[in-house]
Protein backbone atom coordinates (compact mmCIF):
# COMPACT_ATOMS: atom_id res chain seq x y z
CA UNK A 1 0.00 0.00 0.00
CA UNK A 2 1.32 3.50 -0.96
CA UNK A 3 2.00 5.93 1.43
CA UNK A 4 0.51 9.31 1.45
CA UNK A 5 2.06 12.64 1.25
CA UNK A 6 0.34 13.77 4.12
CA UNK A 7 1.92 11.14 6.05
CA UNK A 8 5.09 11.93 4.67
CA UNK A 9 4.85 15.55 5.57
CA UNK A 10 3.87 14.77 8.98
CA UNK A 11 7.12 12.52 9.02
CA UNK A 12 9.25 15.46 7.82
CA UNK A 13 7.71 17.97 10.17
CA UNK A 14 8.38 15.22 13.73
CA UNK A 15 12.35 14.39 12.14
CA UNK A 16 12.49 18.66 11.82
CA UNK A 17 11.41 19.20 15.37
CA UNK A 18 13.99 16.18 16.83
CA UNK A 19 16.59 18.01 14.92
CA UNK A 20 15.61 21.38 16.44
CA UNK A 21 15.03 19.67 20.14
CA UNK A 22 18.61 18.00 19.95
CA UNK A 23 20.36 21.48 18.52
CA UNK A 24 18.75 23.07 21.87
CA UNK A 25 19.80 20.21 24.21
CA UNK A 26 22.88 20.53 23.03
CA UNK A 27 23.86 24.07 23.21
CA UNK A 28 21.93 24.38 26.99
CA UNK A 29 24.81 21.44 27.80
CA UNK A 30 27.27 23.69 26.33
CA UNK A 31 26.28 26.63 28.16
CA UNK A 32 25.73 25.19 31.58
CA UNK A 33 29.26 23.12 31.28
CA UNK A 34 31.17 26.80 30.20
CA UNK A 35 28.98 28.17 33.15
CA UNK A 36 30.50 25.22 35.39
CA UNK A 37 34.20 25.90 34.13
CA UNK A 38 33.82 29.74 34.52
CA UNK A 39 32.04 29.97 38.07
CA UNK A 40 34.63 28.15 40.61
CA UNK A 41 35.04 30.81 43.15
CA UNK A 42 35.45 29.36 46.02
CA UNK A 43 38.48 27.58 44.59
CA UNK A 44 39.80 30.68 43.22
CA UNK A 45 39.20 32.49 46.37
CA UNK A 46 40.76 30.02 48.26
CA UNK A 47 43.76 29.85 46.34
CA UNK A 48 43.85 33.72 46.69
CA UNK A 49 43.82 33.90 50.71
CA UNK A 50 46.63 30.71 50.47
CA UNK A 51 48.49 33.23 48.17
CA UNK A 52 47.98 36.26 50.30
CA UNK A 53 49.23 33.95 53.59
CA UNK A 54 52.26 32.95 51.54
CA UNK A 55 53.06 36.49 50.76
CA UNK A 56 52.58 37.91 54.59
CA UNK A 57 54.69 35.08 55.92
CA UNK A 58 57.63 35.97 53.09
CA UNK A 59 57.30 39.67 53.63
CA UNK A 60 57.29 38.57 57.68
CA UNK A 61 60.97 36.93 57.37
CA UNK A 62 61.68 39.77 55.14
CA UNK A 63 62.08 37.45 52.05
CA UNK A 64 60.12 40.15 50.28
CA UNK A 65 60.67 43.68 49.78
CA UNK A 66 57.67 46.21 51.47
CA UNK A 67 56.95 47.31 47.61
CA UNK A 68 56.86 43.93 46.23
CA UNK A 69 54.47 42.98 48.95
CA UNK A 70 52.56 45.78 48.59
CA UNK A 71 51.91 45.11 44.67
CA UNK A 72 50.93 41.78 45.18
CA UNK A 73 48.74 42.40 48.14
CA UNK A 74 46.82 44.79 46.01
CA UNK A 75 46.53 42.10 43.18
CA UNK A 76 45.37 40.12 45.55
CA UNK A 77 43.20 42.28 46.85
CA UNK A 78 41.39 43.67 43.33
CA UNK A 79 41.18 39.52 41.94
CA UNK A 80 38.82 39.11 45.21
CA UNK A 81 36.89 42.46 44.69
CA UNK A 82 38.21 44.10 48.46
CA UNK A 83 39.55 47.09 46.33
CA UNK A 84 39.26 48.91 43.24
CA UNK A 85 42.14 48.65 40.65
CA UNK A 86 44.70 50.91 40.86
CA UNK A 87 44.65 54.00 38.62
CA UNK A 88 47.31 54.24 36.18
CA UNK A 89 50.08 56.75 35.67
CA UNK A 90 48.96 57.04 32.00
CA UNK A 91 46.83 60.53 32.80
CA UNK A 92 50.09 61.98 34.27
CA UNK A 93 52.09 61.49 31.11
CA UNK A 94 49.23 63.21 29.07
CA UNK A 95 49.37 66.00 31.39
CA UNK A 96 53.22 66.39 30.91
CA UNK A 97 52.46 66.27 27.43
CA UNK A 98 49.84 68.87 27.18
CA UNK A 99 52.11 71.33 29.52
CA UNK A 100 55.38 70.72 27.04
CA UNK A 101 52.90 71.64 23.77
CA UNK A 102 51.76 74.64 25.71
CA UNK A 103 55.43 76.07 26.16
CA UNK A 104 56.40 75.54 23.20
């Protein structure tokens, strides 16, 4: 018995929608397991404080200069969001620059 083209339509339309349902399963795995690798802060953080004891105890036995320690702290202290990123000396150069075209 021959099949009809409504039935064969209807076929097309299911396979189309498994496609579509499989593309979507798919990229929700993909976007939860990037979510997963991208949102591990408490082992970050931890590995932060371990740093930051590491540091203290060099800069303790004197192992580490007061400057070094005190760029690293800060590092330490912007990756864990307890203080805004230092400013740069960029804006002081600019201003250097503006006061030597002005003399000249």
């Amino acid at each position: 018995m021959a099949k009809s083209p409504q039935s064969f339509a209807k076929r097309q339309r299911e396979r189309l929608k498994q496609e579509k349902q499989a593309a979507k399963r798919s990229q929700r795995e993909e976007r939860k397991r990037e979510r997963e690798e991208a949102s591990d802060p408490e082992h970050d953080e931890a590995e932060l404080y371990e740093h930051f004891r590491l540091l203290s105890e060099q800069h303790a036995a004197g192992t580490l200069t007061t400057e070094d320690f005190e760029t690293q702290r800060e590092e330490i202290f912007v990756k864990l969001g307890l203080s805004e990123a230092p400013e740069t000396d960029d804006d002081d150069e600019d201003d250097l620059d503006d006061e030597d075209e002005a003399d000249a």
